[in-house]
PDB file of N, CA and C in Angstrom:
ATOM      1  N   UNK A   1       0.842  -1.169   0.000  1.00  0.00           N
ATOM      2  CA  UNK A   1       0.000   0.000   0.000  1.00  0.00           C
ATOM      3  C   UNK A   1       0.891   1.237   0.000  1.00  0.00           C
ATOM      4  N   UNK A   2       0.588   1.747  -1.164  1.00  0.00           N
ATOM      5  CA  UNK A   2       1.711   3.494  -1.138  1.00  0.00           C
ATOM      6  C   UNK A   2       1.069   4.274  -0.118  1.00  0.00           C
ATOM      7  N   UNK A   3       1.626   5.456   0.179  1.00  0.00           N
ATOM      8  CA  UNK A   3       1.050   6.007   1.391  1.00  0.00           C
ATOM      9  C   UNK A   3       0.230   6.933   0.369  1.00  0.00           C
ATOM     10  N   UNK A   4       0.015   7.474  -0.383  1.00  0.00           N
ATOM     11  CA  UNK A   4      -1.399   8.273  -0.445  1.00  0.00           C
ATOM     12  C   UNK A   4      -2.323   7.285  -0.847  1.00  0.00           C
ATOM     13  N   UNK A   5      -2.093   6.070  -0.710  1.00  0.00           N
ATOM     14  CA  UNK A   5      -3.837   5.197  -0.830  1.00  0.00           C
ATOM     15  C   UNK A   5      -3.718   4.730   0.566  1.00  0.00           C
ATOM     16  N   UNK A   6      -2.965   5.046   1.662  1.00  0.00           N
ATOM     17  CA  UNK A   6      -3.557   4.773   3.018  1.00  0.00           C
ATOM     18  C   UNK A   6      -4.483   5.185   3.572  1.00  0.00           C
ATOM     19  N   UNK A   7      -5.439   4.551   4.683  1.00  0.00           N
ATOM     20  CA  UNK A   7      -6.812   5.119   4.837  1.00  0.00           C
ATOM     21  C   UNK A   7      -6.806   5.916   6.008  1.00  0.00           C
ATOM     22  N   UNK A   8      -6.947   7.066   5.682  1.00  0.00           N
ATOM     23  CA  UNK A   8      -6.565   8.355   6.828  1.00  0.00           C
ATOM     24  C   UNK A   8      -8.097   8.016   7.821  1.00  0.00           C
ATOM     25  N   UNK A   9      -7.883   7.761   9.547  1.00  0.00           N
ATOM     26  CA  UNK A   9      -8.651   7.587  10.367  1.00  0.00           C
ATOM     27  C   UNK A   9      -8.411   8.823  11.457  1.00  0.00           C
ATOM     28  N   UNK A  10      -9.320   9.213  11.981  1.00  0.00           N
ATOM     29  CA  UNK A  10      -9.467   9.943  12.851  1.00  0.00           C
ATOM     30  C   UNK A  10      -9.743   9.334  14.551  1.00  0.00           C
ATOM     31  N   UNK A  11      -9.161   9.518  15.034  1.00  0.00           N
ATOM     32  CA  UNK A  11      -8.893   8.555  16.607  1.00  0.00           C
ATOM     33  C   UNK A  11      -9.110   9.462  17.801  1.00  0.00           C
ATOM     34  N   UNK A  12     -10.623   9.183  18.131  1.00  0.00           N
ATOM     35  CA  UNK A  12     -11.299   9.974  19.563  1.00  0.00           C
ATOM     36  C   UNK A  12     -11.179   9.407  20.739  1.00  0.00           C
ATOM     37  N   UNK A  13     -10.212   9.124  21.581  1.00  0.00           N
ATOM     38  CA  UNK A  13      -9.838   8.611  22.261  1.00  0.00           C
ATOM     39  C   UNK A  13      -9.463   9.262  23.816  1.00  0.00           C
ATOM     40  N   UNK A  14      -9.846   9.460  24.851  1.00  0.00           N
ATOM     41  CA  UNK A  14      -8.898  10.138  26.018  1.00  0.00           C
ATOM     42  C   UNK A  14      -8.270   9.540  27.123  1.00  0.00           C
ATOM     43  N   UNK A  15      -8.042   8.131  26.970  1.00  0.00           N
ATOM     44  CA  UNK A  15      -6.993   7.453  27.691  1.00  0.00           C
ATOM     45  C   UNK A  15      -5.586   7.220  26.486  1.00  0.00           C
ATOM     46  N   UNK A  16      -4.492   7.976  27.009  1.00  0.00           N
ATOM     47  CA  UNK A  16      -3.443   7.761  26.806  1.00  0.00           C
ATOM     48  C   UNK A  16      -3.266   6.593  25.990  1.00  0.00           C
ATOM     49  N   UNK A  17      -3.163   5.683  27.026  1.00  0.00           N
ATOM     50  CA  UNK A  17      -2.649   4.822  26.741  1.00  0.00           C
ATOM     51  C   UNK A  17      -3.350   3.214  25.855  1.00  0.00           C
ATOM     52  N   UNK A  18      -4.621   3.895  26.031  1.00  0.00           N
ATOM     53  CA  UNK A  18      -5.642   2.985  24.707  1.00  0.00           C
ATOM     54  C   UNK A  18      -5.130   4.143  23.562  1.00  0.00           C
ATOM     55  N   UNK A  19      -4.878   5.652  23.460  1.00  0.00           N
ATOM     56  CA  UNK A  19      -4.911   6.163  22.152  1.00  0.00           C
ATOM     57  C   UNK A  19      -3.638   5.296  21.907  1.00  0.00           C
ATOM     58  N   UNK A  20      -2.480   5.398  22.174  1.00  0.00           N
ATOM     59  CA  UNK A  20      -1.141   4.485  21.407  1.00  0.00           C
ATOM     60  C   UNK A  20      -1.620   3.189  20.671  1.00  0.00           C
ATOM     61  N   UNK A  21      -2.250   2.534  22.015  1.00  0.00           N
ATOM     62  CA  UNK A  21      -2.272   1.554  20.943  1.00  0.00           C
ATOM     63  C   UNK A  21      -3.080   0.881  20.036  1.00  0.00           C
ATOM     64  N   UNK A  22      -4.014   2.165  19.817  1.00  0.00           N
ATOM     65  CA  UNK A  22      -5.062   1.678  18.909  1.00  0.00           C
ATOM     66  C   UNK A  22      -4.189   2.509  17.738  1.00  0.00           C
ATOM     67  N   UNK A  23      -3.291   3.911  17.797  1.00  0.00           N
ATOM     68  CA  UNK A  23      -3.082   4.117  16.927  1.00  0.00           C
ATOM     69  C   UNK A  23      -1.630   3.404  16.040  1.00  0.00           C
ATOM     70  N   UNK A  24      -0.904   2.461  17.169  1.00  0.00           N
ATOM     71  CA  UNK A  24      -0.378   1.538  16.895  1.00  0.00           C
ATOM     72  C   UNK A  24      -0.646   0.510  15.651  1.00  0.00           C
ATOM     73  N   UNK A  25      -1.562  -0.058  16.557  1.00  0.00           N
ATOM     74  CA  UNK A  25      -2.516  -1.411  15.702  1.00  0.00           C
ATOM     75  C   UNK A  25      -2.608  -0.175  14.160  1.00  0.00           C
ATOM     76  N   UNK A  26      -3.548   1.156  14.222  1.00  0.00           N
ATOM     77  CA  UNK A  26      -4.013   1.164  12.479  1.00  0.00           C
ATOM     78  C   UNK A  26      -2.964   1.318  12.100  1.00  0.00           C
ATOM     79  N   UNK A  27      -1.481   1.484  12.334  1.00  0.00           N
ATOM     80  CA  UNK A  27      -0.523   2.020  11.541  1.00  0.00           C
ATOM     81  C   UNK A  27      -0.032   0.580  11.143  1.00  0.00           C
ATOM     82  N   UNK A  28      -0.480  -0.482  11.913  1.00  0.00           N
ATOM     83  CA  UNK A  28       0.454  -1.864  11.530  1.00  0.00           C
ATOM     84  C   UNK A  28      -0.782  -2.346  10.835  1.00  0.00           C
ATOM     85  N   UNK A  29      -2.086  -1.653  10.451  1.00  0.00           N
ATOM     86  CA  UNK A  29      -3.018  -2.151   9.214  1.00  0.00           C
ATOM     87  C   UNK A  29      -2.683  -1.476   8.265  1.00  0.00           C
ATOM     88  N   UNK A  30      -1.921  -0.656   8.193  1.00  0.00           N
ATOM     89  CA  UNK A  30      -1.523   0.210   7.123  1.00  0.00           C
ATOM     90  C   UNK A  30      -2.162   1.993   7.001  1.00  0.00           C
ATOM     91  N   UNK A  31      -2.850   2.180   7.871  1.00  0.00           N
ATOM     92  CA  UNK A  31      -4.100   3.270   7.729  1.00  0.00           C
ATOM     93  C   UNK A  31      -2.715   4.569   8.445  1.00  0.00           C
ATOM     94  N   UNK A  32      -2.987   5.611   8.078  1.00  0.00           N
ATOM     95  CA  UNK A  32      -2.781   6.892   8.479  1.00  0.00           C
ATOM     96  C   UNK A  32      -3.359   7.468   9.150  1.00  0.00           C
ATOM     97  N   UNK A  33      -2.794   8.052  10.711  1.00  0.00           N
ATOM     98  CA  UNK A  33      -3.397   8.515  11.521  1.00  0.00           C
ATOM     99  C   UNK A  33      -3.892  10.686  11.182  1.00  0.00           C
ATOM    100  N   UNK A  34      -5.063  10.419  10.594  1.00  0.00           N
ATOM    101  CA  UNK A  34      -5.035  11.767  10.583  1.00  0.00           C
ATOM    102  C   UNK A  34      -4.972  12.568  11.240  1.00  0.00           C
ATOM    103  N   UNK A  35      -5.945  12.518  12.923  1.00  0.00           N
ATOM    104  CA  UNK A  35      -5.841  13.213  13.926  1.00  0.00           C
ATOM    105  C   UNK A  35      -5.850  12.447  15.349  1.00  0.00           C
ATOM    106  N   UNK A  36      -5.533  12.641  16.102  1.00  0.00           N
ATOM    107  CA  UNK A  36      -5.959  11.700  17.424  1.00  0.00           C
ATOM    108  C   UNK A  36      -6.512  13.050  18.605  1.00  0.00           C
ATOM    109  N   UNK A  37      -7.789  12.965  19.138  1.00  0.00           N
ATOM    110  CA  UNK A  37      -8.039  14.654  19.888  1.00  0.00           C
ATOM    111  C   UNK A  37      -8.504  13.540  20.922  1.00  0.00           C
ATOM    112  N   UNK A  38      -8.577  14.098  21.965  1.00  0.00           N
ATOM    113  CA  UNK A  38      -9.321  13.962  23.528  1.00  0.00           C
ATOM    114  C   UNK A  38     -10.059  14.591  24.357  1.00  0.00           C
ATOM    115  N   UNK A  39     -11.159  15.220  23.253  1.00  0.00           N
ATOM    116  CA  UNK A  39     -12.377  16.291  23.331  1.00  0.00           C
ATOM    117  C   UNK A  39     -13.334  15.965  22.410  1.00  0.00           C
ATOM    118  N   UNK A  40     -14.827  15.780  23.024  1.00  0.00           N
ATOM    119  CA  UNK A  40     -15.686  15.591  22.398  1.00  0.00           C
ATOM    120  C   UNK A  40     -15.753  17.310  20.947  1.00  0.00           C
ATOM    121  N   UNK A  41     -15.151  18.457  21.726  1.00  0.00           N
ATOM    122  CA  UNK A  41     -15.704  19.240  21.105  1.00  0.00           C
ATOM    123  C   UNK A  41     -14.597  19.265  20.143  1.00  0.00           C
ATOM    124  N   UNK A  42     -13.523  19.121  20.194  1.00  0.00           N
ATOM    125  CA  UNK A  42     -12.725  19.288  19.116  1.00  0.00           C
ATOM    126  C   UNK A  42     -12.840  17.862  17.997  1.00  0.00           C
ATOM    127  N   UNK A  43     -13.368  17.187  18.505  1.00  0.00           N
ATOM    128  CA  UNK A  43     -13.668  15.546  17.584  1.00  0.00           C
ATOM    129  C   UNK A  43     -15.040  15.931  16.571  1.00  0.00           C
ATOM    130  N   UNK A  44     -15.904  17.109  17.365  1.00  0.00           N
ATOM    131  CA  UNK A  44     -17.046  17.186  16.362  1.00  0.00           C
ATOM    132  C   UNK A  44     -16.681  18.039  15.430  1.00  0.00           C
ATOM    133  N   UNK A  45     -15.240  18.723  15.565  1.00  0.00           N
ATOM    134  CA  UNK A  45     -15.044  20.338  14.475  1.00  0.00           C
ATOM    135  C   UNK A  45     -14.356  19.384  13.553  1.00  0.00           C
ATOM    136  N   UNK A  46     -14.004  18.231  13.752  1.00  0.00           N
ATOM    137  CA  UNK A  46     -12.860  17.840  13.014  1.00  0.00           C
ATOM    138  C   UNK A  46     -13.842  16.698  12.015  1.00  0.00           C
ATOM    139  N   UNK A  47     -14.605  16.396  12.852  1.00  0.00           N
ATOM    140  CA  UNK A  47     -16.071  15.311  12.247  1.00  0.00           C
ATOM    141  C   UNK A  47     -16.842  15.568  11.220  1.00  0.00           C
ATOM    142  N   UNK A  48     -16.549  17.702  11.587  1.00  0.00           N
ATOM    143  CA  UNK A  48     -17.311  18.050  10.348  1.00  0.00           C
ATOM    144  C   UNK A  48     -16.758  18.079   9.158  1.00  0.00           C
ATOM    145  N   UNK A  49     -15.052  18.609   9.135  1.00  0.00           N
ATOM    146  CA  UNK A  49     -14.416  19.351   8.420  1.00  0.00           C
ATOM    147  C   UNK A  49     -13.370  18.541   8.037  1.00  0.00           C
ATOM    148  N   UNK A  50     -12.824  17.702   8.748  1.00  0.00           N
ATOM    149  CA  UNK A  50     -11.734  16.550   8.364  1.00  0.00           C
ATOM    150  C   UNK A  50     -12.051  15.699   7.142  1.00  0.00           C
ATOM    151  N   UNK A  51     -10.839  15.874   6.151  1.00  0.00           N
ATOM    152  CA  UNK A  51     -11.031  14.311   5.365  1.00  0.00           C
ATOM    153  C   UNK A  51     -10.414  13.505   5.783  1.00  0.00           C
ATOM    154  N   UNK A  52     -11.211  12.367   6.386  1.00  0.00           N
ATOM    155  CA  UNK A  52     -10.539  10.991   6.869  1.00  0.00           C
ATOM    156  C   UNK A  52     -11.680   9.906   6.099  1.00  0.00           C
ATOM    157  N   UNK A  53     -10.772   9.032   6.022  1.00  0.00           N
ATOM    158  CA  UNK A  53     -12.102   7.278   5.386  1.00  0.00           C
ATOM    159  C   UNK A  53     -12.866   7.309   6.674  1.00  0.00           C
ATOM    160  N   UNK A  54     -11.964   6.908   7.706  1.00  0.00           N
ATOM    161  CA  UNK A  54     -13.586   6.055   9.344  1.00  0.00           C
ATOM    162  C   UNK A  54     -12.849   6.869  10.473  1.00  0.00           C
ATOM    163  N   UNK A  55     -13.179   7.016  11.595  1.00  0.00           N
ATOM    164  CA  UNK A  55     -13.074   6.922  12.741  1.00  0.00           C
ATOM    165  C   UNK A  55     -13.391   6.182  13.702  1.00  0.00           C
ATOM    166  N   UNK A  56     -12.847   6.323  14.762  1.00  0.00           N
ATOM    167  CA  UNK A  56     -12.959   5.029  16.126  1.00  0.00           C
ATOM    168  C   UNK A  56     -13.229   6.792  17.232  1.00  0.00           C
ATOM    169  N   UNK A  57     -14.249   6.118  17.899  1.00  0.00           N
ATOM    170  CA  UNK A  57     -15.047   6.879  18.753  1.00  0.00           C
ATOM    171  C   UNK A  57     -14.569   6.630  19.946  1.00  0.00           C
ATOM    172  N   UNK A  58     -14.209   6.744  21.086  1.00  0.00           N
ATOM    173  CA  UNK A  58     -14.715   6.349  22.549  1.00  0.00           C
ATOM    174  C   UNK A  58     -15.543   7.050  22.705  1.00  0.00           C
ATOM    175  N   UNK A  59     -16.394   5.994  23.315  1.00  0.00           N
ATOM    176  CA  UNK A  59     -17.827   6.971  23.539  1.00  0.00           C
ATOM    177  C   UNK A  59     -17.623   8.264  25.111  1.00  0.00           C
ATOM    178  N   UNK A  60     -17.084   7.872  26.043  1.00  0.00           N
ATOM    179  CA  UNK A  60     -17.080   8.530  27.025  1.00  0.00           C
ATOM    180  C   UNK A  60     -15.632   9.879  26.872  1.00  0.00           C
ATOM    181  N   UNK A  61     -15.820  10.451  26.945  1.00  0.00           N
ATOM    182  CA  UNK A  61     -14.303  11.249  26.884  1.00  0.00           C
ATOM    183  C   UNK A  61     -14.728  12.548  28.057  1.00  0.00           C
ATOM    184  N   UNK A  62     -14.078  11.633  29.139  1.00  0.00           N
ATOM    185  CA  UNK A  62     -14.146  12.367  30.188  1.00  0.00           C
ATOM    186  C   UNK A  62     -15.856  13.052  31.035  1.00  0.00           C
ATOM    187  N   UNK A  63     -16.255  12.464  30.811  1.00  0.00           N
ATOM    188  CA  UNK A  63     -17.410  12.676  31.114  1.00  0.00           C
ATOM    189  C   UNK A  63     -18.494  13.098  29.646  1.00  0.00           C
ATOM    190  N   UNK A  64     -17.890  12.963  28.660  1.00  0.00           N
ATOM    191  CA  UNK A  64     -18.848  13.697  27.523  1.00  0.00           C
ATOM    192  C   UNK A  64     -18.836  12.721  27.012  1.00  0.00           C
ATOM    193  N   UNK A  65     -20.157  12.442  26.588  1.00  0.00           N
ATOM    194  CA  UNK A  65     -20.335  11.330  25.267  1.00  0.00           C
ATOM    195  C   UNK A  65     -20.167  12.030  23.982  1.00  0.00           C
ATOM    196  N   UNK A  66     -20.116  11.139  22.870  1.00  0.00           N
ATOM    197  CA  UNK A  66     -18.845  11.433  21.689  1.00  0.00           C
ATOM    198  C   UNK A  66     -20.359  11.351  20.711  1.00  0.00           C
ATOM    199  N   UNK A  67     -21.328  11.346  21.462  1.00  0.00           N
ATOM    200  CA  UNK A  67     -22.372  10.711  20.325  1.00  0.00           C
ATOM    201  C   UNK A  67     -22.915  11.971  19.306  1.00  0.00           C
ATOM    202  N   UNK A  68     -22.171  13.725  19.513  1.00  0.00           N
ATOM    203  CA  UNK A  68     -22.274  14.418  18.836  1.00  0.00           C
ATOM    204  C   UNK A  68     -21.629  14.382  17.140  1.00  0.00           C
ATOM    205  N   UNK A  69     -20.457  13.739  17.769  1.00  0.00           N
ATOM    206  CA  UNK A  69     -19.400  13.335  16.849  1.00  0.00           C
ATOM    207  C   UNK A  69     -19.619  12.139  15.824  1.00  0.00           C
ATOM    208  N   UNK A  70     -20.599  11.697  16.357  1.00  0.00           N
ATOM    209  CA  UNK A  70     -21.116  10.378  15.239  1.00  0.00           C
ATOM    210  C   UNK A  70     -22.133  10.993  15.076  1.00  0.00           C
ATOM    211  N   UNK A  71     -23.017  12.084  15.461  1.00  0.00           N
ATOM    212  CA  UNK A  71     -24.073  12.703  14.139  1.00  0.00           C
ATOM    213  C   UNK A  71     -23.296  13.128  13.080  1.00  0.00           C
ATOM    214  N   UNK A  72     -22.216  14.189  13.343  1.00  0.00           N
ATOM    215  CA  UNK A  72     -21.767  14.954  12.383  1.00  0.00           C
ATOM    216  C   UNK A  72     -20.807  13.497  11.206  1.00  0.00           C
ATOM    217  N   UNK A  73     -20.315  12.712  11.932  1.00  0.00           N
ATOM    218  CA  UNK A  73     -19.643  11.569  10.969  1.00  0.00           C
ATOM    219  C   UNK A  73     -21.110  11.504  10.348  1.00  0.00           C
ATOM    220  N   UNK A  74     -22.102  10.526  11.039  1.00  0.00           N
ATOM    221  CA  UNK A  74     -23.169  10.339   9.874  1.00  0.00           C
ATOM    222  C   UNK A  74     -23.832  11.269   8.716  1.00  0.00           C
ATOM    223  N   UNK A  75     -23.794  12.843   9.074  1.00  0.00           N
ATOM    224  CA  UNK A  75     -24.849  13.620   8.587  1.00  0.00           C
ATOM    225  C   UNK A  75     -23.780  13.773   7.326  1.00  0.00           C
ATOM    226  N   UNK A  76     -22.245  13.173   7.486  1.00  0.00           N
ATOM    227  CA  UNK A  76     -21.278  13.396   6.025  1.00  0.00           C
ATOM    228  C   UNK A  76     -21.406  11.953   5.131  1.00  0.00           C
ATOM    229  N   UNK A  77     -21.868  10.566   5.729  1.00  0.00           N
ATOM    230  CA  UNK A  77     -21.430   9.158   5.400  1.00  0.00           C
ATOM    231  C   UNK A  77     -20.230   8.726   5.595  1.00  0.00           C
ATOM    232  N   UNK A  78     -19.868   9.625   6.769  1.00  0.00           N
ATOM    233  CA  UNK A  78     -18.354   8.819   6.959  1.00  0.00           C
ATOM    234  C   UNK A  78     -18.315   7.807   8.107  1.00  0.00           C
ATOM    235  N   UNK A  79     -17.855   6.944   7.743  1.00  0.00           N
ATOM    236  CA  UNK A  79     -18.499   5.070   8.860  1.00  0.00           C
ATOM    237  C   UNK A  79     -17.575   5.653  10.125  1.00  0.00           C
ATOM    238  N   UNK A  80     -17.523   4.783  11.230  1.00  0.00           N
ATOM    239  CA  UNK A  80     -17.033   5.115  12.495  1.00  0.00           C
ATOM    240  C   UNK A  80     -17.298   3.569  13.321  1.00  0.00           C
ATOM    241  N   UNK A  81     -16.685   3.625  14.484  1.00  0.00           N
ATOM    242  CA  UNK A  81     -16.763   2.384  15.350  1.00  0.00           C
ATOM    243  C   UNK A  81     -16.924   3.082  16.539  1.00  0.00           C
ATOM    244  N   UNK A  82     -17.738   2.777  17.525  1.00  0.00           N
ATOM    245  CA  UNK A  82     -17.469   2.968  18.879  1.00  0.00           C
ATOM    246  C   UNK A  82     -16.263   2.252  20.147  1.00  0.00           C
ATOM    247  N   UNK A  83     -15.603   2.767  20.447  1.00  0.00           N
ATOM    248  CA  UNK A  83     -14.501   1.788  21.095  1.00  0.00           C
ATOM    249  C   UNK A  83     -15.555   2.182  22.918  1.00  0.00           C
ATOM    250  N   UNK A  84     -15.754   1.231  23.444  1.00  0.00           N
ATOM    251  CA  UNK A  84     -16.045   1.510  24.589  1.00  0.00           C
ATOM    252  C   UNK A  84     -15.802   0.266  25.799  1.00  0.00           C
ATOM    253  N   UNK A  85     -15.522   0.484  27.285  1.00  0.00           N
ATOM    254  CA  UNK A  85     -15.609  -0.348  28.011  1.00  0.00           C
ATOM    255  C   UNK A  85     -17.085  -0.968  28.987  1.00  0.00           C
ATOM    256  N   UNK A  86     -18.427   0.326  27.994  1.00  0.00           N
ATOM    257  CA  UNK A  86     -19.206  -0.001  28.815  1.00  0.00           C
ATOM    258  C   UNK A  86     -20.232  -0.607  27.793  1.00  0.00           C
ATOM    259  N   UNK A  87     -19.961  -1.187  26.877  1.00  0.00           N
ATOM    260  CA  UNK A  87     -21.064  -2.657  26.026  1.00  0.00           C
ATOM    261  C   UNK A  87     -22.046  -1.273  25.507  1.00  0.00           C
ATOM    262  N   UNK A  88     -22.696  -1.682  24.438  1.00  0.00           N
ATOM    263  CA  UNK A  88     -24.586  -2.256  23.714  1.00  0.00           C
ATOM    264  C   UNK A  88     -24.853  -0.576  24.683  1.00  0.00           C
ATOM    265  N   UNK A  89     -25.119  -0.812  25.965  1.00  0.00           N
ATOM    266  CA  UNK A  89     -25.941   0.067  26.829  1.00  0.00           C
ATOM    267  C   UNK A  89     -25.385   1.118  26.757  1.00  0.00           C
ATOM    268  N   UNK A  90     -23.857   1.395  27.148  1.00  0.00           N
ATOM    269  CA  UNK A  90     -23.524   2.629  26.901  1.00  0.00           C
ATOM    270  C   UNK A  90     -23.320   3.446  26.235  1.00  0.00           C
ATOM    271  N   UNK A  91     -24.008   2.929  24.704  1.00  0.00           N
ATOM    272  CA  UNK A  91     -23.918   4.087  23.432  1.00  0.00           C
ATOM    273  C   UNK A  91     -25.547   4.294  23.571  1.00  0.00           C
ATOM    274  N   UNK A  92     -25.411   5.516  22.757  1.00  0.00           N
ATOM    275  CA  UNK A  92     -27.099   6.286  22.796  1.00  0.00           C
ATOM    276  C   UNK A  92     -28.370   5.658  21.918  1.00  0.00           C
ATOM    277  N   UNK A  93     -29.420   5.274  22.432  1.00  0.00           N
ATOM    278  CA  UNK A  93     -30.065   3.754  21.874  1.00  0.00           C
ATOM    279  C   UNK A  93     -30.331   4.250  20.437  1.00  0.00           C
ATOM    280  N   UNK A  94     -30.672   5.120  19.725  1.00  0.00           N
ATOM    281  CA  UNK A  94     -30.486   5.711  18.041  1.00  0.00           C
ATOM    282  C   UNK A  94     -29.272   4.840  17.280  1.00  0.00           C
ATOM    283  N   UNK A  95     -28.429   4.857  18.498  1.00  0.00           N
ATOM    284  CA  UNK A  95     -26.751   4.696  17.837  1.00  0.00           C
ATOM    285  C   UNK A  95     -26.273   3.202  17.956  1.00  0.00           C
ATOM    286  N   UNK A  96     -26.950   1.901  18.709  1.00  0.00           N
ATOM    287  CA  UNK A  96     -27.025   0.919  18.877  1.00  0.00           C
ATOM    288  C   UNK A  96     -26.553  -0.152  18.190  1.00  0.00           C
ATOM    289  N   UNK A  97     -26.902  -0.057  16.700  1.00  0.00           N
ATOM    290  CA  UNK A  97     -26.953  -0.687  15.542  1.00  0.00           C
ATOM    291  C   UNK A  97     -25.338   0.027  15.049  1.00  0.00           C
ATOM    292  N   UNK A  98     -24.589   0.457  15.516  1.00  0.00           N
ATOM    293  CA  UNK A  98     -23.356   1.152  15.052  1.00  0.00           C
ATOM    294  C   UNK A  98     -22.465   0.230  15.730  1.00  0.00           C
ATOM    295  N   UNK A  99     -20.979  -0.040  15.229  1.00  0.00           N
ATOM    296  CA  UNK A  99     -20.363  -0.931  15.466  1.00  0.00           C
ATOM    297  C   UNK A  99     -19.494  -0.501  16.725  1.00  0.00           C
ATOM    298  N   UNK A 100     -19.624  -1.263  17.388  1.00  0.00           N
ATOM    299  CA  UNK A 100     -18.960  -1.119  18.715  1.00  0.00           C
ATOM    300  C   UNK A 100     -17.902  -2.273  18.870  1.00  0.00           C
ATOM    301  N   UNK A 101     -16.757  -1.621  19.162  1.00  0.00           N
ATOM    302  CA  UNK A 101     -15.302  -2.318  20.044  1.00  0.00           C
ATOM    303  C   UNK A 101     -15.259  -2.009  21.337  1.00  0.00           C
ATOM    304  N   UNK A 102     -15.308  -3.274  21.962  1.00  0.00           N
ATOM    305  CA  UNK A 102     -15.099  -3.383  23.781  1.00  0.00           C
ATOM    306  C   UNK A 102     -13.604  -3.239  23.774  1.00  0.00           C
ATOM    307  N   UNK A 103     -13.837  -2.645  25.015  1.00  0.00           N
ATOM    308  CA  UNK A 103     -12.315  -2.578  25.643  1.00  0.00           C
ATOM    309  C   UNK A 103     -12.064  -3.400  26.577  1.00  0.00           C
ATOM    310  N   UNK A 104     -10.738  -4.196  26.955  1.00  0.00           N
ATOM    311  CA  UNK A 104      -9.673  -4.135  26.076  1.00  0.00           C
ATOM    312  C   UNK A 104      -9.628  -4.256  24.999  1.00  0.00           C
ATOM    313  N   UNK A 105      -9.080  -3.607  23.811  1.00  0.00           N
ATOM    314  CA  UNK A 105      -9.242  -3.929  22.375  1.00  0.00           C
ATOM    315  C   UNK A 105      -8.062  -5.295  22.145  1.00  0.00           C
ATOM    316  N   UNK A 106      -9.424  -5.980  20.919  1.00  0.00           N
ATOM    317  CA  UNK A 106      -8.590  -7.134  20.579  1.00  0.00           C
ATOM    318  C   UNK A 106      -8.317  -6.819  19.006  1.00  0.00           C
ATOM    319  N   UNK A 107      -6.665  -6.821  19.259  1.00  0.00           N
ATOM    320  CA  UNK A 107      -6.250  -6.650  17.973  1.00  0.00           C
ATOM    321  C   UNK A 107      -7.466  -7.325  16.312  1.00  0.00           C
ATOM    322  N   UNK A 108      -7.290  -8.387  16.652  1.00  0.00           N
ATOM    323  CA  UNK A 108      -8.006  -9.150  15.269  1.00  0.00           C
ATOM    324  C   UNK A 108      -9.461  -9.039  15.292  1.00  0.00           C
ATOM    325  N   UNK A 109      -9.830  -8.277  16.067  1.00  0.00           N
ATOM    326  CA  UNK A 109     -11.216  -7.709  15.966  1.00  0.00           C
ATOM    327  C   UNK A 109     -11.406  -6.006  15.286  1.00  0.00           C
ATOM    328  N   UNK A 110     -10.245  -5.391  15.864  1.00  0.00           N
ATOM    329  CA  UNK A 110      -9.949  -4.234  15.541  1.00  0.00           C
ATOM    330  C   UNK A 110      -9.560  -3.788  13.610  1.00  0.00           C
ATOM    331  N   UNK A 111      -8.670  -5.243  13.415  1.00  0.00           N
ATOM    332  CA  UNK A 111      -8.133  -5.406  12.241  1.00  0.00           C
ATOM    333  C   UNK A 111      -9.473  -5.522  10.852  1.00  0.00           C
ATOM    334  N   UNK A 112     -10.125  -6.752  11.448  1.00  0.00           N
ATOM    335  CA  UNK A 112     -11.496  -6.953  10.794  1.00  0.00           C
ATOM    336  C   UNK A 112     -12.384  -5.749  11.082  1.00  0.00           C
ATOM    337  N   UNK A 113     -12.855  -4.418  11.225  1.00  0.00           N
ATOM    338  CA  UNK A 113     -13.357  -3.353  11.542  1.00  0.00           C
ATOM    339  C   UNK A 113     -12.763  -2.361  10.706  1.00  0.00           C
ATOM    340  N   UNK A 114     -11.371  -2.665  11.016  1.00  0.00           N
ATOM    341  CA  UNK A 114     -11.020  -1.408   9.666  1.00  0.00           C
ATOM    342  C   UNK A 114     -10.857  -1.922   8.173  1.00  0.00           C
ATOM    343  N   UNK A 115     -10.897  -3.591   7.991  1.00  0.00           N
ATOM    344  CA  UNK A 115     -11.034  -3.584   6.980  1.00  0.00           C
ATOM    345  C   UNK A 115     -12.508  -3.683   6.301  1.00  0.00           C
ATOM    346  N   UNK A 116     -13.430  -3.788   7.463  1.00  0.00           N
ATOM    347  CA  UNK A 116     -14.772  -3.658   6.685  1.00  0.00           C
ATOM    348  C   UNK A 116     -14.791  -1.935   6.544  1.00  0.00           C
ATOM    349  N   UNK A 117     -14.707  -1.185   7.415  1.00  0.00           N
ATOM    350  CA  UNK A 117     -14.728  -0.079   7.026  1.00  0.00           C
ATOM    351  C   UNK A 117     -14.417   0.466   6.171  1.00  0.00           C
ATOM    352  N   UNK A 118     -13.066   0.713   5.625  1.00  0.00           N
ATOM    353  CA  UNK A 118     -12.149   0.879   4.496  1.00  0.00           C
ATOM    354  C   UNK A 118     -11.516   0.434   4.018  1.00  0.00           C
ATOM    355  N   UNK A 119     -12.303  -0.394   3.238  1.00  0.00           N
ATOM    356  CA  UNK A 119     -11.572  -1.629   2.160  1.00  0.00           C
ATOM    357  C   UNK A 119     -10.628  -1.081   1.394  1.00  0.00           C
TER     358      UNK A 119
END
């Protein structure tokens, strides 16, 4: 894969140390990290205005749910995953049917996600 056909992802994340290594893992799928933020509000400016293929959500970021940030991904068609440690219940029930990664993340679950996303 040359690097301008890598799939630029956007990574909403505010634990440290899950952002490394999720942005680890996409760089060893080949994907380009476009942004990595740890603010719901700066994840929705970037949700609107960023070109990236998908993003990976945590839903909680510090007390804010991220679920602003997956309107503005949807209201463009740009796909997204929820990364969360709290299951099904803790995304917003509209948003349910959206693909969710439990934490701890498992690599070969993570792998299969970005390649359905951005083939």
């Amino acid at each position: 894969m040359t690097e301008t056909s890598r799939r630029r992802v956007l990574v909403v994340e505010d634990e440290p140390i899950v952002a490394m290594l999720v942005e680890d893992l996409l760089q060893d799928f080949g994907c380009q990290i476009a942004a990595c933020v740890t603010t719901a509000e700066e994840a929705e400016e970037l949700a609107r205005e960023m070109d990236i293929d998908f993003a990976l959500l945590d839903v909680n970021l510090g007390g804010t749910m991220s679920f602003g940030v997956a309107d503005a991904l949807n209201a463009r068609g740009v796909p997204f995953a929820f990364l969360t440690g709290y299951g099904v219940q803790g995304v917003r029930a509209d948003l349910r049917e959206s693909i969710i990664i439990h934490k701890p993340v498992d690599p070969d679950r993570l792998k299969s996600i970005v390649e359905s996303l951005a083939p």
